[in-house]
PDB file of N, CA and C in Angstrom:
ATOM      1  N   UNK A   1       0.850  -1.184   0.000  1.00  0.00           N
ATOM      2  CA  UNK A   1       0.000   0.000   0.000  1.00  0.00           C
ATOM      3  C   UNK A   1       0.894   1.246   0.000  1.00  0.00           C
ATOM      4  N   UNK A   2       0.585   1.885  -0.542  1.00  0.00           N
ATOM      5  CA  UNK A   2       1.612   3.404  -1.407  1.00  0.00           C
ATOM      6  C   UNK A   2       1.343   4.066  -0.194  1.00  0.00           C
ATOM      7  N   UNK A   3       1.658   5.152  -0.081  1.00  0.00           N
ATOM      8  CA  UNK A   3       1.510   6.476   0.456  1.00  0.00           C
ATOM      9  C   UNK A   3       0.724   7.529  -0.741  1.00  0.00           C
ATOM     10  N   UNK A   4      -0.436   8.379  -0.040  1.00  0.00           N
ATOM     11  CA  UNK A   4      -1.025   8.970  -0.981  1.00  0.00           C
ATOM     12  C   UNK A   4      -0.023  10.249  -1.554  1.00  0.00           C
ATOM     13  N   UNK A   5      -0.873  10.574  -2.489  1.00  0.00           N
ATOM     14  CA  UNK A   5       0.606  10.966  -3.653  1.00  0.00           C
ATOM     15  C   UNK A   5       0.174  12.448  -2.639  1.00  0.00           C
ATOM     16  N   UNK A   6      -0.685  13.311  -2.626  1.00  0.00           N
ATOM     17  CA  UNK A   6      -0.935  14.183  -1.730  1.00  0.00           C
ATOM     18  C   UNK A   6       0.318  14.555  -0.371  1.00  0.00           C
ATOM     19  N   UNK A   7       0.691  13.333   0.333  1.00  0.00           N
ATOM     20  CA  UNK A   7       1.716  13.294   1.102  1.00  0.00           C
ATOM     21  C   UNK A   7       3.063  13.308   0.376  1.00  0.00           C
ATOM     22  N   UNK A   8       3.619  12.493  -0.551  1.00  0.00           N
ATOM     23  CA  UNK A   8       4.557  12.309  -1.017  1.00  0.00           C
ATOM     24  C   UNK A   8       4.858  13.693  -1.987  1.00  0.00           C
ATOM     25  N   UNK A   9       3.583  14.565  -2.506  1.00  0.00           N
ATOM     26  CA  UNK A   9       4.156  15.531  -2.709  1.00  0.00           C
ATOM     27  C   UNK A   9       4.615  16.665  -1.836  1.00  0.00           C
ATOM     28  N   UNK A  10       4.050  16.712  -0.821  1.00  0.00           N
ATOM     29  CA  UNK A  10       4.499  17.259   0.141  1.00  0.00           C
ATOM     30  C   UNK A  10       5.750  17.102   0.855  1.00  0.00           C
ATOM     31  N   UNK A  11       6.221  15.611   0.974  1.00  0.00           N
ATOM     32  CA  UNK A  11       7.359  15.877   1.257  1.00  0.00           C
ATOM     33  C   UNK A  11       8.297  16.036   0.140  1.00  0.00           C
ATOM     34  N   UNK A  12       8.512  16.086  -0.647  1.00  0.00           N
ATOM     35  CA  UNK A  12       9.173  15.992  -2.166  1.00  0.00           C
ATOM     36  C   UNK A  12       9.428  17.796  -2.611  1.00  0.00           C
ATOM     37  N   UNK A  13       8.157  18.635  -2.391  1.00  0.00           N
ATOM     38  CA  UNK A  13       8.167  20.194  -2.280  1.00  0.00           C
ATOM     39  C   UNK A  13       9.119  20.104  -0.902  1.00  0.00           C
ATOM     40  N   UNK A  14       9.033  19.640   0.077  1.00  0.00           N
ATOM     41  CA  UNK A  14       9.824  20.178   1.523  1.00  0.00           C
ATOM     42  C   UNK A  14      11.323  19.939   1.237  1.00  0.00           C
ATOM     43  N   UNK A  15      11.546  18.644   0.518  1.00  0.00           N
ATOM     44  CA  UNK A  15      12.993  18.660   0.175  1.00  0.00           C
ATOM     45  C   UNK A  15      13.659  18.233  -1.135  1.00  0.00           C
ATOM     46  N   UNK A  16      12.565  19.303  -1.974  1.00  0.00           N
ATOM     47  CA  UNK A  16      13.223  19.174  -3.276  1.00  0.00           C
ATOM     48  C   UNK A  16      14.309  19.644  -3.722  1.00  0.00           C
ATOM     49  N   UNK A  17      15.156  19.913  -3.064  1.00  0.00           N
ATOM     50  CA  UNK A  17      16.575  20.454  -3.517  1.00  0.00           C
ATOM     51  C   UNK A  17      17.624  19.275  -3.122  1.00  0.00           C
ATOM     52  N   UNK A  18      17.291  18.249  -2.539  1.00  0.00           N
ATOM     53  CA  UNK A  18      17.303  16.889  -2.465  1.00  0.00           C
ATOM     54  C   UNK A  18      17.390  15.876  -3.784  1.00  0.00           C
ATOM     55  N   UNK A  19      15.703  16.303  -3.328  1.00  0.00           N
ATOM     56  CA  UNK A  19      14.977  15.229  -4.299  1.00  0.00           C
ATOM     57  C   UNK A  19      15.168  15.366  -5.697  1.00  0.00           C
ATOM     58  N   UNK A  20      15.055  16.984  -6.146  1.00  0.00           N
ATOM     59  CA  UNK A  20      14.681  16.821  -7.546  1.00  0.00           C
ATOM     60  C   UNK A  20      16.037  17.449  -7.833  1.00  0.00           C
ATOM     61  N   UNK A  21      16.718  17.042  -9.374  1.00  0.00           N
ATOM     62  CA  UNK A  21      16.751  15.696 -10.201  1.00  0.00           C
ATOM     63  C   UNK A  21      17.222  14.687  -9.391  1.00  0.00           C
ATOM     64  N   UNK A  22      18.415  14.857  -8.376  1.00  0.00           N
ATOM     65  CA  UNK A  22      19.110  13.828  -7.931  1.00  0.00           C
ATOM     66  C   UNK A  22      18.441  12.725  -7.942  1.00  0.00           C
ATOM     67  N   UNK A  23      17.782  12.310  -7.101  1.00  0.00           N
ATOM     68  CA  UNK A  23      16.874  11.457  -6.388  1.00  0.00           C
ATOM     69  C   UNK A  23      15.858  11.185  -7.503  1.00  0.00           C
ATOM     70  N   UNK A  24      14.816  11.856  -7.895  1.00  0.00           N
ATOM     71  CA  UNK A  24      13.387  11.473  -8.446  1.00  0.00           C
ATOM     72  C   UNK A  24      13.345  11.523  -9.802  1.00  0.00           C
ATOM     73  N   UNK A  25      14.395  12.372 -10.232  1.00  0.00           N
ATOM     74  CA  UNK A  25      14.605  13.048 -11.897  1.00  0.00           C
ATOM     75  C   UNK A  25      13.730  14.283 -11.486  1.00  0.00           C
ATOM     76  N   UNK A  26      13.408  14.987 -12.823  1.00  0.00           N
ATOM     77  CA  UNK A  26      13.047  16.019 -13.502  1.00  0.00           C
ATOM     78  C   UNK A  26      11.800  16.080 -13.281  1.00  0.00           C
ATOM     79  N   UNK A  27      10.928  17.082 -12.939  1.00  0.00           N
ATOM     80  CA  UNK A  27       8.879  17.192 -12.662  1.00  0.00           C
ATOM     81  C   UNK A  27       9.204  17.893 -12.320  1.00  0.00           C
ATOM     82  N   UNK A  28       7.671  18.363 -11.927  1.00  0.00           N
ATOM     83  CA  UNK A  28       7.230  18.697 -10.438  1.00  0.00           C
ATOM     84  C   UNK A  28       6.933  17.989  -9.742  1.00  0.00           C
ATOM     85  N   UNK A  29       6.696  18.534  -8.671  1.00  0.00           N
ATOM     86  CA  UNK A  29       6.547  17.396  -7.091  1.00  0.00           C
ATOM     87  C   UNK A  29       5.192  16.669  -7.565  1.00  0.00           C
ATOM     88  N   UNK A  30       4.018  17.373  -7.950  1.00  0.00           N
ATOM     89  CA  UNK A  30       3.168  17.027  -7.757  1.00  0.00           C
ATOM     90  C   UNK A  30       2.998  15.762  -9.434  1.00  0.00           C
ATOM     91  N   UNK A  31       3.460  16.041 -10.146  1.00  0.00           N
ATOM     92  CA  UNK A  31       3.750  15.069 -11.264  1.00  0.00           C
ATOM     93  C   UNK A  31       4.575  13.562 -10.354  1.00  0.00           C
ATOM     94  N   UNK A  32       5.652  13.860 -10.372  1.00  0.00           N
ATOM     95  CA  UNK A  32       6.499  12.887  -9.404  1.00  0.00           C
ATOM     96  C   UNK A  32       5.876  12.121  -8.585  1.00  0.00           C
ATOM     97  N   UNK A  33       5.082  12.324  -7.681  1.00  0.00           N
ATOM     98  CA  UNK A  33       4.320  12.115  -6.189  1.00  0.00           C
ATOM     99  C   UNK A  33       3.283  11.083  -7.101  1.00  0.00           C
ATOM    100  N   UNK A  34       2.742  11.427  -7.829  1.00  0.00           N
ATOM    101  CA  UNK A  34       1.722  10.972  -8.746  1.00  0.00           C
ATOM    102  C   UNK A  34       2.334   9.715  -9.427  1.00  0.00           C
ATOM    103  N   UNK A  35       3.093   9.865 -10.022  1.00  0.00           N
ATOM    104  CA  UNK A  35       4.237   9.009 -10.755  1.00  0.00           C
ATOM    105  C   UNK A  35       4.324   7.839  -9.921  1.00  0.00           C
ATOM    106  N   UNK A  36       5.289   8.030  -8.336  1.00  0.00           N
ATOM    107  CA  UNK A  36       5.339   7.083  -7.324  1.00  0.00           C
ATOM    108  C   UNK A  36       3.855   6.878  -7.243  1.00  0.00           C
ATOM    109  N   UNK A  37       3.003   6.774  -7.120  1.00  0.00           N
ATOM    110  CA  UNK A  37       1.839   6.224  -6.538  1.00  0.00           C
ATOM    111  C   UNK A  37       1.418   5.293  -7.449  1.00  0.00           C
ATOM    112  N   UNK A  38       1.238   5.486  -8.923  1.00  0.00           N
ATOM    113  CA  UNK A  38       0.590   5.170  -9.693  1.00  0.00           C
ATOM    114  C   UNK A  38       1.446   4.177 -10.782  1.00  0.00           C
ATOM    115  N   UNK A  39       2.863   4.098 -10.595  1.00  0.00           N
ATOM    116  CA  UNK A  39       3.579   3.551 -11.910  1.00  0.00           C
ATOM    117  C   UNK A  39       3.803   2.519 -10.966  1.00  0.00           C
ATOM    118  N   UNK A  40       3.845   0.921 -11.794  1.00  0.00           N
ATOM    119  CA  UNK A  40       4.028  -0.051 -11.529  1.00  0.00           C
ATOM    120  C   UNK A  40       5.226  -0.811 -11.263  1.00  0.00           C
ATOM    121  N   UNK A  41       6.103  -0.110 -11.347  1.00  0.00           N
ATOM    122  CA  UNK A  41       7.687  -0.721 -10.732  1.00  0.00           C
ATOM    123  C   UNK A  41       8.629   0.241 -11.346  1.00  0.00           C
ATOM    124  N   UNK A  42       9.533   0.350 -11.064  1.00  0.00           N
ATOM    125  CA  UNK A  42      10.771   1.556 -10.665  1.00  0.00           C
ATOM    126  C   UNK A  42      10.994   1.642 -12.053  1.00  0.00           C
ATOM    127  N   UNK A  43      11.032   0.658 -13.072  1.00  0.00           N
ATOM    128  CA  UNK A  43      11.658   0.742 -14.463  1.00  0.00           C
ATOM    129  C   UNK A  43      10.159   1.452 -15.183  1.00  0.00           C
ATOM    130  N   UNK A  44       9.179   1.292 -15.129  1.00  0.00           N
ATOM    131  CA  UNK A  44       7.978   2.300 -15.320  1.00  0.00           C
ATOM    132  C   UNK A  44       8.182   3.686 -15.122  1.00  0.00           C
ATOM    133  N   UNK A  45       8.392   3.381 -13.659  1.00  0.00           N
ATOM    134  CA  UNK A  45       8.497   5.325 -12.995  1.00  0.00           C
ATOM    135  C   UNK A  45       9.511   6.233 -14.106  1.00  0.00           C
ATOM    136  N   UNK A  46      10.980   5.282 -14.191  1.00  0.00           N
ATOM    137  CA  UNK A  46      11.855   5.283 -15.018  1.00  0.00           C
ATOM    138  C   UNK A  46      12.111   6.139 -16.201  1.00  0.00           C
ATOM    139  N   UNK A  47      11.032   5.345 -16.920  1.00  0.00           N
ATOM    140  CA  UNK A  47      10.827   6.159 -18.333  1.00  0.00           C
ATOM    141  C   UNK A  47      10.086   6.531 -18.357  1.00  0.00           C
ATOM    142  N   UNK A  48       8.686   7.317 -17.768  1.00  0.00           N
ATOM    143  CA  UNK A  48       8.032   8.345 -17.766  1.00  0.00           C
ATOM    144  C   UNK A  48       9.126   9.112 -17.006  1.00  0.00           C
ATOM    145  N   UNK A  49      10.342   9.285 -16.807  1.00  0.00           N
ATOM    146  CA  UNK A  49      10.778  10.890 -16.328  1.00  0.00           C
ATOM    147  C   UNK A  49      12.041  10.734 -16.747  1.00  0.00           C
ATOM    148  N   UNK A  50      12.245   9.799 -17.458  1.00  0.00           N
ATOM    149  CA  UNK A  50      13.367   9.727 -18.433  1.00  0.00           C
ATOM    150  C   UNK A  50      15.076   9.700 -17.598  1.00  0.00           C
ATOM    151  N   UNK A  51      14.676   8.750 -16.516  1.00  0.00           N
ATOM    152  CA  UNK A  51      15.962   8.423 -15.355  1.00  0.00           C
ATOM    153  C   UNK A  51      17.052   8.011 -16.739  1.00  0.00           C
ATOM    154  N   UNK A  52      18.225   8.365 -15.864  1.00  0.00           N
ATOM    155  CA  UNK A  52      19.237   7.697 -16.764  1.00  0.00           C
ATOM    156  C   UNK A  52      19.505   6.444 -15.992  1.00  0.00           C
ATOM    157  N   UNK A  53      20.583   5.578 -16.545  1.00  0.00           N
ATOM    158  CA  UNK A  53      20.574   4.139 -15.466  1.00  0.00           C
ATOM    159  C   UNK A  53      21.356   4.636 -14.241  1.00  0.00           C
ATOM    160  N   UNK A  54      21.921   6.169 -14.764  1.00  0.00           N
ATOM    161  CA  UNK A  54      22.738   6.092 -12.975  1.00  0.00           C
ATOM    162  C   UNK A  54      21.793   6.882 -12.837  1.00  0.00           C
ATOM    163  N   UNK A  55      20.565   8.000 -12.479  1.00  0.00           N
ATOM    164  CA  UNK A  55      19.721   8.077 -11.897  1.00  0.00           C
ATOM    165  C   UNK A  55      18.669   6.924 -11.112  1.00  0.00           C
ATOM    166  N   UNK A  56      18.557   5.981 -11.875  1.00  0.00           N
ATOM    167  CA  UNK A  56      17.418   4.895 -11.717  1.00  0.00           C
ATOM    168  C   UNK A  56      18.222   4.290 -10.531  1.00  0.00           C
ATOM    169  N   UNK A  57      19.566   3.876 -11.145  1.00  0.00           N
ATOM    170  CA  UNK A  57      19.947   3.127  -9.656  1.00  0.00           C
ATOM    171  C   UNK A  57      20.302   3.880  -8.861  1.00  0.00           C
ATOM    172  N   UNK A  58      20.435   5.468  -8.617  1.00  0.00           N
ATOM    173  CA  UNK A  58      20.371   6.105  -7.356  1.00  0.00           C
ATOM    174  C   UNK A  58      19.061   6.097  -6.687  1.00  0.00           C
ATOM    175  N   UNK A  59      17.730   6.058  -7.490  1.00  0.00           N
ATOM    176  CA  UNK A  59      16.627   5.767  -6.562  1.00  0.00           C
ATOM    177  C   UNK A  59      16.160   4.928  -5.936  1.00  0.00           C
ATOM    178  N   UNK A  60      16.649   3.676  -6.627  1.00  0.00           N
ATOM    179  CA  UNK A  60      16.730   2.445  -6.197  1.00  0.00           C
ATOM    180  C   UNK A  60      17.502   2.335  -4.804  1.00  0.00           C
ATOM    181  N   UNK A  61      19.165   2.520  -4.921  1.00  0.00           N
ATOM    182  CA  UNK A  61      19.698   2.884  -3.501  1.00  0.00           C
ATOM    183  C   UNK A  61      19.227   3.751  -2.668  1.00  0.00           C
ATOM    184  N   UNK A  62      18.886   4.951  -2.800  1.00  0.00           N
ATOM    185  CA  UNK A  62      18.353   5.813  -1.948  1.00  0.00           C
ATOM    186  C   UNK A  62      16.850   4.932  -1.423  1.00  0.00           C
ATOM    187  N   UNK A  63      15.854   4.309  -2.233  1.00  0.00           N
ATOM    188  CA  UNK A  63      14.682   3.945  -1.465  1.00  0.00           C
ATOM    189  C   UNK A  63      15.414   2.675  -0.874  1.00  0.00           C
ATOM    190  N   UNK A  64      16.004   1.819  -1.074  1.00  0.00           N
ATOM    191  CA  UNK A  64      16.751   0.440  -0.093  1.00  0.00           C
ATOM    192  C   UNK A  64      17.104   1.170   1.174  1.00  0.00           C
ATOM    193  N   UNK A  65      18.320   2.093   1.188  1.00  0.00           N
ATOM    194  CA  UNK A  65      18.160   2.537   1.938  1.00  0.00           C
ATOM    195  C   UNK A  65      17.502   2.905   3.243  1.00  0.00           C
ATOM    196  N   UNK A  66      16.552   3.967   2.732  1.00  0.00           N
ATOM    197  CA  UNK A  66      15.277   4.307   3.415  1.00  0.00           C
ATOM    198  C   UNK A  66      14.471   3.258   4.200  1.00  0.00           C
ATOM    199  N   UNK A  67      14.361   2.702   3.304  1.00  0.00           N
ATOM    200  CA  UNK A  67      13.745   0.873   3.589  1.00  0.00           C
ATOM    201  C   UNK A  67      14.316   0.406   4.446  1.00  0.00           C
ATOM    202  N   UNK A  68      15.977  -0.208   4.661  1.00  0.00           N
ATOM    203  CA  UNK A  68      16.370  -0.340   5.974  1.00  0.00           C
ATOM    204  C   UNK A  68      17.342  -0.094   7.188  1.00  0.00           C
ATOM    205  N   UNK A  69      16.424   1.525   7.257  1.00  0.00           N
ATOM    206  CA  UNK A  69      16.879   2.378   7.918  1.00  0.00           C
ATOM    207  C   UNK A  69      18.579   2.786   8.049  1.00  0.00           C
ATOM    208  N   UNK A  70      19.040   2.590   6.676  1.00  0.00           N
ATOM    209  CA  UNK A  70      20.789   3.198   6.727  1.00  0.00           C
ATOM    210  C   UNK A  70      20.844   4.661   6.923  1.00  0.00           C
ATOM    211  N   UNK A  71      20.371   5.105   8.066  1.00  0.00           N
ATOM    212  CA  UNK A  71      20.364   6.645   7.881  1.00  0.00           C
ATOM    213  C   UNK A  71      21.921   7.403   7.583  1.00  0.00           C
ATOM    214  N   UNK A  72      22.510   6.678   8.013  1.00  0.00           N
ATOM    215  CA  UNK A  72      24.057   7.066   7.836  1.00  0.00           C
ATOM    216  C   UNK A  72      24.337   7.182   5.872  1.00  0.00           C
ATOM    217  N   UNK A  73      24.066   6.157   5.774  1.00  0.00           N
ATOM    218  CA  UNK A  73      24.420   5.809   4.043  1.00  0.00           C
ATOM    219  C   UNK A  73      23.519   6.846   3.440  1.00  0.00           C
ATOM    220  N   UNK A  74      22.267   7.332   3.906  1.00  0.00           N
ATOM    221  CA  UNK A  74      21.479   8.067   2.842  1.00  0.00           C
ATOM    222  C   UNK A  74      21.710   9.458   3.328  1.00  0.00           C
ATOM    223  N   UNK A  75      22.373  10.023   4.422  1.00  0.00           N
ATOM    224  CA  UNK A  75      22.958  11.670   4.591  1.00  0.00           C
ATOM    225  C   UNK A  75      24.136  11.436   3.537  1.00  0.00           C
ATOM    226  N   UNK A  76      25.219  10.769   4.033  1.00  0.00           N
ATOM    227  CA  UNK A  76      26.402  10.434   3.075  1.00  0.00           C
ATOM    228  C   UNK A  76      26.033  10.672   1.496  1.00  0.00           C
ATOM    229  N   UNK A  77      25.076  10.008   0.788  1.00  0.00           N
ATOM    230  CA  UNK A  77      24.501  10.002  -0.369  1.00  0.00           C
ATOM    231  C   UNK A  77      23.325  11.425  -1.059  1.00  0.00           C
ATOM    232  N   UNK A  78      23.757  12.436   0.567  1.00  0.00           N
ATOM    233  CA  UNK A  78      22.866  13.977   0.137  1.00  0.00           C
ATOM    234  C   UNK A  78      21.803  13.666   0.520  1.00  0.00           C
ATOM    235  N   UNK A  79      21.482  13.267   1.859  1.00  0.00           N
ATOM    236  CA  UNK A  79      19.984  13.231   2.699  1.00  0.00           C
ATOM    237  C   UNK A  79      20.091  14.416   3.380  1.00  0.00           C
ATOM    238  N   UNK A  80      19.575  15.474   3.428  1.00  0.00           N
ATOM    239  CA  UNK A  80      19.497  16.271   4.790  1.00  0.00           C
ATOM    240  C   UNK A  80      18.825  15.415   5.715  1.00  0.00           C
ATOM    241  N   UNK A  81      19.509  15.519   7.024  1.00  0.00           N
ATOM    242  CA  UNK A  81      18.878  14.966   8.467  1.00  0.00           C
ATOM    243  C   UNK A  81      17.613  14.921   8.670  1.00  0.00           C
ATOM    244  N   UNK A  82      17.235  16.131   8.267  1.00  0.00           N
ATOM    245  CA  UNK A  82      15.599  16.561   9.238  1.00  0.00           C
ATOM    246  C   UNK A  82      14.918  15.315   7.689  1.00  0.00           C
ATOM    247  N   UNK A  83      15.000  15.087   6.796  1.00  0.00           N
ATOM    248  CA  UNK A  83      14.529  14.516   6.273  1.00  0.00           C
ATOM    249  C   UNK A  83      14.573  12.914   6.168  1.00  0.00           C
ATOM    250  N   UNK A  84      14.821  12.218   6.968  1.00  0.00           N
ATOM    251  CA  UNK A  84      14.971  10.820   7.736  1.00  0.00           C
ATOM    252  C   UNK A  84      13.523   9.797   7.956  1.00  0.00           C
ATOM    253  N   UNK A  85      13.268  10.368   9.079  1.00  0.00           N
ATOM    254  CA  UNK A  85      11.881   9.579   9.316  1.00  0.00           C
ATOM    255  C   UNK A  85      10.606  10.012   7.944  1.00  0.00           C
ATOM    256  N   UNK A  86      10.342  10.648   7.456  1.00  0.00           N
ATOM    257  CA  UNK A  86       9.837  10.725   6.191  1.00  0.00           C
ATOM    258  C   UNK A  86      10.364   9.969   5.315  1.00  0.00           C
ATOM    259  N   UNK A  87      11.290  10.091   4.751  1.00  0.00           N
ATOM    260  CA  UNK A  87      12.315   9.346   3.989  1.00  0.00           C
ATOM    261  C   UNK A  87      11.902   7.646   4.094  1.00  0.00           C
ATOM    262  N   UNK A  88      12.042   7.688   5.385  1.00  0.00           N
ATOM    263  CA  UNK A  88      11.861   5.830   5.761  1.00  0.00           C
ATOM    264  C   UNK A  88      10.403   5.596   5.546  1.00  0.00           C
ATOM    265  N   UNK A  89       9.561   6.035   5.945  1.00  0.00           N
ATOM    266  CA  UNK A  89       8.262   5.885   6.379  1.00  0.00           C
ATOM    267  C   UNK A  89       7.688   5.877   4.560  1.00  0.00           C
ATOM    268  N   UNK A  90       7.866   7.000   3.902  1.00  0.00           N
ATOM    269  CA  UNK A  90       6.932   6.796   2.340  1.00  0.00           C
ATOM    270  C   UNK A  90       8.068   5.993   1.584  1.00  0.00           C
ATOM    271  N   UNK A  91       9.501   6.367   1.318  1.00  0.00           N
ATOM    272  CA  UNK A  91       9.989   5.223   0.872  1.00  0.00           C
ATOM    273  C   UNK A  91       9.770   3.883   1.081  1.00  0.00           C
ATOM    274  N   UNK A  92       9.995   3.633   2.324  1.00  0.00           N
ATOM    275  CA  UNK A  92       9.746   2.098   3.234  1.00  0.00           C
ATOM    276  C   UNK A  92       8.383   1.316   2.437  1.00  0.00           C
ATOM    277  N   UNK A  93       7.362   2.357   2.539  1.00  0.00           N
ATOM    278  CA  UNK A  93       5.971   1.562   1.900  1.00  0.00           C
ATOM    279  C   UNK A  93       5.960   1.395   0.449  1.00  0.00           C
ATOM    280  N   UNK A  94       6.381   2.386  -0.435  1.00  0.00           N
ATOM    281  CA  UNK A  94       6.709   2.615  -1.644  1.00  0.00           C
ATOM    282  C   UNK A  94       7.435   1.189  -2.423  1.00  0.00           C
ATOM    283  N   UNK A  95       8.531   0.545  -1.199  1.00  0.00           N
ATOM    284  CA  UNK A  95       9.417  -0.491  -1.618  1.00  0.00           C
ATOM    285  C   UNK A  95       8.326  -1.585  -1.464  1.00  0.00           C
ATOM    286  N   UNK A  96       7.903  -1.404  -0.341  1.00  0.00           N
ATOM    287  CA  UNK A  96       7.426  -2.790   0.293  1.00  0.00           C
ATOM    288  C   UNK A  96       5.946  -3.122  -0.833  1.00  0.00           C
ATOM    289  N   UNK A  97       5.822  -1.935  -1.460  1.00  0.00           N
ATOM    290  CA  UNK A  97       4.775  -2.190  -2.556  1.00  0.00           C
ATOM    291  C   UNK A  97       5.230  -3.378  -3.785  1.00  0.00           C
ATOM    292  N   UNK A  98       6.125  -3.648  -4.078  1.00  0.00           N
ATOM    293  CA  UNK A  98       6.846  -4.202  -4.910  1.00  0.00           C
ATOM    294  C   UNK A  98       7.260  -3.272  -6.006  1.00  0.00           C
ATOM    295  N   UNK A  99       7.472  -1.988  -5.944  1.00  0.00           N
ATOM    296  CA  UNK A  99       8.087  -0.960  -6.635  1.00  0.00           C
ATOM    297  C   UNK A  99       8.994  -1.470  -7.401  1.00  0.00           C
ATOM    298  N   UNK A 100      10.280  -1.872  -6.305  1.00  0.00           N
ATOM    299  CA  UNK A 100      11.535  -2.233  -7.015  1.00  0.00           C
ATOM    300  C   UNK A 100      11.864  -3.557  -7.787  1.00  0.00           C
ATOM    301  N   UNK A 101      10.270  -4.312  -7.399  1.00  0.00           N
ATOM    302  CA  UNK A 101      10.706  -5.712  -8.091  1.00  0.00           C
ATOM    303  C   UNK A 101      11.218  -6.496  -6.970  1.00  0.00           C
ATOM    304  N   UNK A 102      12.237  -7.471  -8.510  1.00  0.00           N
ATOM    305  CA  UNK A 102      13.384  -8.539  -7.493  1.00  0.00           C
ATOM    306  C   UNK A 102      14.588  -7.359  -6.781  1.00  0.00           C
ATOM    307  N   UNK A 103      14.577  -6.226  -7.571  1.00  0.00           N
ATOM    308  CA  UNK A 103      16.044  -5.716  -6.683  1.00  0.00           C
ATOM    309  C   UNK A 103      15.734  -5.031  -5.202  1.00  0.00           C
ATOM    310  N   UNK A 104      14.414  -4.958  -4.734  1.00  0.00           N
ATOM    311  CA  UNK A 104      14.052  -4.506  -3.751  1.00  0.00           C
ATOM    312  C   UNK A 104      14.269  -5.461  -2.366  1.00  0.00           C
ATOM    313  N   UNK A 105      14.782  -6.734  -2.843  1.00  0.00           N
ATOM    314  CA  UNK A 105      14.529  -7.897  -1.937  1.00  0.00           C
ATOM    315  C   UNK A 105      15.563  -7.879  -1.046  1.00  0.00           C
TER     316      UNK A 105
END
């Protein structure tokens, strides 16, 4: 079960200087947020925002991450702090959706 895109754009506007391109690629939050909710696995999300493969597999690491709880690895990788427990919490569900597939495992 996703996180509603409503939330995920919200946090995505709070730390889009983060998020966007690094992390999510190119949108707006509220495109993006939408994107995560609605696209059926990471290589979907992918090419609707036109990830390159080292974008794709930075989102991939960054949501593993998130997922299990490396808070260390995802500041290191350009997390601001205050953005942590968010981070874990809509990533975390996002993965556990089967987003990432087999590489989520």
């Amino acid at each position: 079960d996703r996180p509603a895109s409503i939330i995920l754009k919200m946090f995505i506007q709070r730390f889009h200087y983060w998020l966007i391109p690094g992390v999510l690629g190119e949108g707006s939050p509220d495109t993006l947020s939408k994107l995560l909710t609605e696209e059926r696995s990471v290589d979907d999300y992918a090419k609707k925002v036109n990830l390159t493969a080292e974008q794709r597999n930075k989102l991939v690491r960054t949501m593993e991450f998130a997922r299990d709880g490396r808070v260390l690895d995802l500041i290191l990788d350009g997390m601001p702090e205050d953005a942590y427990r968010e981070a874990y919490a809509l990533f975390g569900r996002i993965v556990d959706s089967g987003f990432l597939g087999s590489e989520g495992i």
